[in-house]
N, C-alpha and C. Protein backbone atom coordinates (compact mmCIF):
# COMPACT_ATOMS: atom_id res chain seq x y z
N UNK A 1 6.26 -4.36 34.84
CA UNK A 1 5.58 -4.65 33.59
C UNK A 1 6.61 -5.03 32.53
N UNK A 2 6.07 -6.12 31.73
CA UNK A 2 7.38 -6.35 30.81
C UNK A 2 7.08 -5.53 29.53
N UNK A 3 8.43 -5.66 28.66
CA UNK A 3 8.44 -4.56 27.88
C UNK A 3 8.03 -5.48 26.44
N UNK A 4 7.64 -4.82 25.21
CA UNK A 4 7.27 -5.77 24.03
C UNK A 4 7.95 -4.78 23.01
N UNK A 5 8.39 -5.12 22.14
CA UNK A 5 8.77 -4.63 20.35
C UNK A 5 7.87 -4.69 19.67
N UNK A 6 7.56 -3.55 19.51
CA UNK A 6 7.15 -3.32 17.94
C UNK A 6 7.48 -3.54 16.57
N UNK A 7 7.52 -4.76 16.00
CA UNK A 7 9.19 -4.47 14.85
C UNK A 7 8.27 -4.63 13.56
N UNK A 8 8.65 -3.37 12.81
CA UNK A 8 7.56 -2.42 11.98
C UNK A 8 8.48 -3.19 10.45
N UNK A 9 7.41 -4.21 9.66
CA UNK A 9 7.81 -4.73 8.07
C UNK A 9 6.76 -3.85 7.44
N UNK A 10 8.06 -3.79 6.48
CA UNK A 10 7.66 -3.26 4.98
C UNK A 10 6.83 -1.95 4.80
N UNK A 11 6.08 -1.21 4.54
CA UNK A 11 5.82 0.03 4.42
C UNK A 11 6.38 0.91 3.39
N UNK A 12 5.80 2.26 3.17
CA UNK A 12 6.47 2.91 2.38
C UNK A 12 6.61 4.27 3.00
N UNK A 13 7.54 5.13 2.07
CA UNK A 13 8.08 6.53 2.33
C UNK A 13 7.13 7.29 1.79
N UNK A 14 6.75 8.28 2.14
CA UNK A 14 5.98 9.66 1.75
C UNK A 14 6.28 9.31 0.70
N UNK A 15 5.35 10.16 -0.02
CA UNK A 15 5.78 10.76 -1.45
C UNK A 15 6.11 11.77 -1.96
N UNK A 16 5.44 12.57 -1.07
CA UNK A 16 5.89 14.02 -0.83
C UNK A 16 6.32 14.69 0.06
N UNK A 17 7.48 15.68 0.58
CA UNK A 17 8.07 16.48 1.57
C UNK A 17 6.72 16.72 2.56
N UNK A 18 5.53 17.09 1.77
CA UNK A 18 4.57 17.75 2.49
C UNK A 18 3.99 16.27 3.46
N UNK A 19 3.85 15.54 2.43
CA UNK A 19 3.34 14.51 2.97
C UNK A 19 4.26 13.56 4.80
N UNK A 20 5.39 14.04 4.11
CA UNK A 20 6.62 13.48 4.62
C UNK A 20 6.41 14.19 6.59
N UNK A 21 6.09 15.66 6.14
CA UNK A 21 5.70 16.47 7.31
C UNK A 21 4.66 16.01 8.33
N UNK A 22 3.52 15.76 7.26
CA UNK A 22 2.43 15.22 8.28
C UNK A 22 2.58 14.18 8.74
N UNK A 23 3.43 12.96 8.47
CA UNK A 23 3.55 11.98 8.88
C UNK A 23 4.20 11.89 10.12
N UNK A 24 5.02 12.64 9.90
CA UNK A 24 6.38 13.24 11.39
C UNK A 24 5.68 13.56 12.21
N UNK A 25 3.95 14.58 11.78
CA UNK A 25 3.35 15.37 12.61
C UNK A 25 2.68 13.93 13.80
N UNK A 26 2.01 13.41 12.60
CA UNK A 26 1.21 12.60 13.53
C UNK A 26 2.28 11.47 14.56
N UNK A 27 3.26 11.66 14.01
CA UNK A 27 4.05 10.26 14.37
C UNK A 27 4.52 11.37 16.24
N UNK A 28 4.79 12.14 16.30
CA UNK A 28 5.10 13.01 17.41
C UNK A 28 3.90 13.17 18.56
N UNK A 29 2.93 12.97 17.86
CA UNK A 29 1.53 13.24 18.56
C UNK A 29 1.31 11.87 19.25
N UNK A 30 1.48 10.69 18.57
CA UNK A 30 1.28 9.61 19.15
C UNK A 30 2.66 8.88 20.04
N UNK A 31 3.88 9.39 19.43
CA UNK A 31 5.03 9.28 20.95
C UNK A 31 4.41 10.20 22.18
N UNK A 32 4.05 11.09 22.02
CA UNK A 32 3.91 12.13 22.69
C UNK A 32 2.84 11.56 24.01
N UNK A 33 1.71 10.63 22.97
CA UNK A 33 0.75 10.73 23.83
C UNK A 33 1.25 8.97 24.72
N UNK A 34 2.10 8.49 24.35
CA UNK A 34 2.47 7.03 25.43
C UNK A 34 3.37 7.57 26.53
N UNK A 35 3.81 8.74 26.76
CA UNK A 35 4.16 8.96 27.84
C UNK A 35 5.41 7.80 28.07
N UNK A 36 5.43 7.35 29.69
CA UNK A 36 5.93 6.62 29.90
C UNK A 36 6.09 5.31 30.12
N UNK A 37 4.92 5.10 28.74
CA UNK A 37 4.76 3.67 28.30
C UNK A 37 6.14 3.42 27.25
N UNK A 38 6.40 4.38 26.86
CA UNK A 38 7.97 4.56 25.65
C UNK A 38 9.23 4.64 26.21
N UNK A 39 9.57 3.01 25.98
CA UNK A 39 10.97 2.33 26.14
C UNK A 39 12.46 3.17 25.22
N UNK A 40 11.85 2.71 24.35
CA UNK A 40 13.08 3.15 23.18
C UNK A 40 12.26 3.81 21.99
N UNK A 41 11.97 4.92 21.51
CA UNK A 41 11.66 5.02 20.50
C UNK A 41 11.61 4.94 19.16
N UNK A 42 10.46 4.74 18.23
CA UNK A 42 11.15 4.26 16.45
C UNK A 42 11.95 4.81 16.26
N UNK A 43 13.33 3.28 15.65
CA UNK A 43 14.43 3.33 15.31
C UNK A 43 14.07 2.58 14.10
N UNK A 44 14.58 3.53 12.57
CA UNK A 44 14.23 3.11 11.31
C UNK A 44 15.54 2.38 10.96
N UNK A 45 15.66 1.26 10.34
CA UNK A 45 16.75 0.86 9.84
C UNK A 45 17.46 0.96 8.45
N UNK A 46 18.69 0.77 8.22
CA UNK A 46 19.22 1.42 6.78
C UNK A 46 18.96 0.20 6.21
N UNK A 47 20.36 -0.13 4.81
CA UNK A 47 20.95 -0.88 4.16
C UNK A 47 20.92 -2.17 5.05
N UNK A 48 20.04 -3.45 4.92
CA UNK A 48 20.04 -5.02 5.14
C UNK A 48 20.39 -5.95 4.34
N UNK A 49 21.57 -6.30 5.52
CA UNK A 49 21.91 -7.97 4.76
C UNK A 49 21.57 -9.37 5.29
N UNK A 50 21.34 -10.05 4.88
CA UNK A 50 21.42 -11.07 5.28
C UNK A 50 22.34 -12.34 5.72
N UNK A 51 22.33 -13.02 6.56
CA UNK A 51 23.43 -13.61 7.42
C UNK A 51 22.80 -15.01 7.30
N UNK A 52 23.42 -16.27 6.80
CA UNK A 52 22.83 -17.39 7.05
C UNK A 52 24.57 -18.23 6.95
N UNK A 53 24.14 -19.82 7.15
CA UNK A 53 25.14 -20.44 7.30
C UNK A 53 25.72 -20.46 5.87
N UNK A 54 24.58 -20.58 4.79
CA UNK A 54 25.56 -20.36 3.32
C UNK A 54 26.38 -19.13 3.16
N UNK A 55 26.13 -17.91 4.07
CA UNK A 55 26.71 -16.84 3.40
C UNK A 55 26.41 -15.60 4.19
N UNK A 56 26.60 -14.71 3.21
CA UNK A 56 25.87 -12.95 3.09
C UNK A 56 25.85 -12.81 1.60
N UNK A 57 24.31 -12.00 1.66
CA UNK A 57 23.65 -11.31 0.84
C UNK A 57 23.15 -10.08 1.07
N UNK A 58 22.34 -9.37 -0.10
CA UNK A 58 21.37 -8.29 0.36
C UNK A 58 19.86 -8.79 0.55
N UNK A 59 19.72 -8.21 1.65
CA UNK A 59 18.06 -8.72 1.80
C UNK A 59 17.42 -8.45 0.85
N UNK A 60 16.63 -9.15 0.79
CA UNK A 60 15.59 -9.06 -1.00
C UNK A 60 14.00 -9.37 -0.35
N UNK A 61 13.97 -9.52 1.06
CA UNK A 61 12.25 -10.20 1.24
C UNK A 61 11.80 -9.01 1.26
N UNK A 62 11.09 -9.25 0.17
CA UNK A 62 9.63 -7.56 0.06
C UNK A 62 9.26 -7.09 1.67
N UNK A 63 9.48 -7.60 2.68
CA UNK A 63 8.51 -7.53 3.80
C UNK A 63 9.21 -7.62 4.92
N UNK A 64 10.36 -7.24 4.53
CA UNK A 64 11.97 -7.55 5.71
C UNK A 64 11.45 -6.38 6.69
N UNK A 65 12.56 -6.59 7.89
CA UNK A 65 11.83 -5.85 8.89
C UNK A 65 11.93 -4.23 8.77
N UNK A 66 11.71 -3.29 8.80
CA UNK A 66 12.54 -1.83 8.48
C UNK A 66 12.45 -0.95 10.21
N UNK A 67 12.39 -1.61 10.51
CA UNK A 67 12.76 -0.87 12.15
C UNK A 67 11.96 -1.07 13.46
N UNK A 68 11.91 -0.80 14.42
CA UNK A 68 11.63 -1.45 15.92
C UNK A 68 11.25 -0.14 16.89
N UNK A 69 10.26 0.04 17.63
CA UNK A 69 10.02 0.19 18.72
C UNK A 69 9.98 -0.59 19.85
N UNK A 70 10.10 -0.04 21.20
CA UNK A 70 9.75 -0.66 22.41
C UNK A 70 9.08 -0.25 23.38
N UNK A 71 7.86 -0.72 23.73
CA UNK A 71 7.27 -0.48 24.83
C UNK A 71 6.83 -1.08 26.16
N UNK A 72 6.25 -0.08 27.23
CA UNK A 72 5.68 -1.25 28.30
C UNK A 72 4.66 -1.23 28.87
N UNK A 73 4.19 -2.53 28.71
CA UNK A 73 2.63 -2.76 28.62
C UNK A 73 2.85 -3.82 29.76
N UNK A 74 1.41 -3.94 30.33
CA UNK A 74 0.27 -4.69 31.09
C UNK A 74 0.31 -5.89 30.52
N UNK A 75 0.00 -6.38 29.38
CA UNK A 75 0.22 -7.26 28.76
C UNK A 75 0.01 -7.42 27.11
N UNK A 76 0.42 -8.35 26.24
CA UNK A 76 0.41 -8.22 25.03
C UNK A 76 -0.84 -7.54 24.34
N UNK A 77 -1.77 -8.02 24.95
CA UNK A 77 -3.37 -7.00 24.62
C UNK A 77 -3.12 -5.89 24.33
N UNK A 78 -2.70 -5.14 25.58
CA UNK A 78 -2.13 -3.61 25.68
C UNK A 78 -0.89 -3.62 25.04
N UNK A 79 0.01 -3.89 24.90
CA UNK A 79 0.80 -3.86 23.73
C UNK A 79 0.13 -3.65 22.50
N UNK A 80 -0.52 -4.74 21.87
CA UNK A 80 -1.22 -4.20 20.60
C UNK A 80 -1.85 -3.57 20.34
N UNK A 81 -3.14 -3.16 21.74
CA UNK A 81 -3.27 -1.34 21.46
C UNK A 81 -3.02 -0.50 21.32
N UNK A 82 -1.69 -0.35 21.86
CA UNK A 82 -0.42 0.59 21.58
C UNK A 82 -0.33 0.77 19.90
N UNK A 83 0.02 -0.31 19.44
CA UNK A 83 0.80 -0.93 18.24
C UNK A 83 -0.20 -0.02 16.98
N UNK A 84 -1.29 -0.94 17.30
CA UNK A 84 -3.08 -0.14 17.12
C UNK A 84 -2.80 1.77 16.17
N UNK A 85 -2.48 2.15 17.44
CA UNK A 85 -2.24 3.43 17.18
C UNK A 85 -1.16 4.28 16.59
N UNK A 86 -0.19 3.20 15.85
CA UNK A 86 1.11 3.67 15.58
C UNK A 86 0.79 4.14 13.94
N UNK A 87 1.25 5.39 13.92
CA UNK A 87 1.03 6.08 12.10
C UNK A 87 1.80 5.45 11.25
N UNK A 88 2.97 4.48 11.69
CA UNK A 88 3.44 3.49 10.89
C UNK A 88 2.26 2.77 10.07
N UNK A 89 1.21 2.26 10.51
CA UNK A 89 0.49 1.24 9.88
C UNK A 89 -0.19 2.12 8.36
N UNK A 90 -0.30 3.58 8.63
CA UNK A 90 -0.90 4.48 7.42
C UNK A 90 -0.07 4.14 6.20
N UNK A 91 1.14 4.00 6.53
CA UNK A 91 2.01 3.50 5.65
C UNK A 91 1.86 2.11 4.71
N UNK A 92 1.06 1.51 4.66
CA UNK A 92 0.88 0.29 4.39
C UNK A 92 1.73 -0.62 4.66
N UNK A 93 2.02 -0.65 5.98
CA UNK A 93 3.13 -1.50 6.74
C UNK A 93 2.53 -2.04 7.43
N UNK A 94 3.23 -3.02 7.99
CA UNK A 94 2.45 -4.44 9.31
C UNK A 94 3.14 -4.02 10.66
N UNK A 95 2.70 -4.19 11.51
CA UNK A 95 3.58 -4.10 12.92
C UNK A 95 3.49 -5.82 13.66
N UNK A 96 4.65 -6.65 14.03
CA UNK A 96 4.49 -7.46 14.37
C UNK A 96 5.06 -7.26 16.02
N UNK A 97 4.11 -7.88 17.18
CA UNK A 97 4.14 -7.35 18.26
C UNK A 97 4.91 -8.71 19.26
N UNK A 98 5.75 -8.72 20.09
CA UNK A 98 6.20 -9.53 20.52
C UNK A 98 6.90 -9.36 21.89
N UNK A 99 6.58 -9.68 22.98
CA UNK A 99 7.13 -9.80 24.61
C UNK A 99 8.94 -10.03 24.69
N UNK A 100 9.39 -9.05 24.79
CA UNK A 100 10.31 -9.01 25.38
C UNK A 100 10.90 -9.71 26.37
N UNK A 101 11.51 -11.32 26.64
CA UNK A 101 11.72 -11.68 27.64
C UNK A 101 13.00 -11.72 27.95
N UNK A 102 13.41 -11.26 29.75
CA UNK A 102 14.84 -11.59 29.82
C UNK A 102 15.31 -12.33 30.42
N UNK A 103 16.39 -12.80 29.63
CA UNK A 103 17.55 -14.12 30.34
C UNK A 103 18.55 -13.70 31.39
């Protein structure tokens, strides 16, 4: 089965410790429950720059990526059911879902 990314834009942080808890809670419940559908688990990313032929900067796109899962699915369908269920999205974040292919 091939594997797909999850790569999780924009969202926000708790607001509160408490809040911060339940989020962890649910976020454990739903690794918990993909079993050994879970490649690599959410990896949040820090400080982004940007890399182009003019240069480096700091990323500034409201909607830049902030971190990646990986899973393995049947096919992209099932991938985005997966995706579906991720407590990332409570966050008011997007999950953009995409097939893993290798060279």
């Amino acid at each position: 089965m091939p594997n797909y990314i999850l790569a999780y834009h924009g969202g926000e942080q708790p607001k509160t410790p408490e809040a911060g808890a339940k989020h962890m809670s649910r976020y454990k419940e739903w690794l918990g429950s993909l079993g050994e559908t879970l490649v690599n688990p959410p990896s949040p990313f820090g400080k982004k720059m940007s890399v182009s032929s003019e240069g480096v900067s700091e990323c500034k796109d409201p909607n830049y990526m902030t971190g990646f899962c990986v899973v393995n699915a049947k096919s992209l369908e099932d991938a985005i059911e997966i995706a579906k269920g991720d407590p990332f999205l409570g966050m008011n974040g997007t999950i953009v879902v995409a097939e893993k292919i290798e060279m």
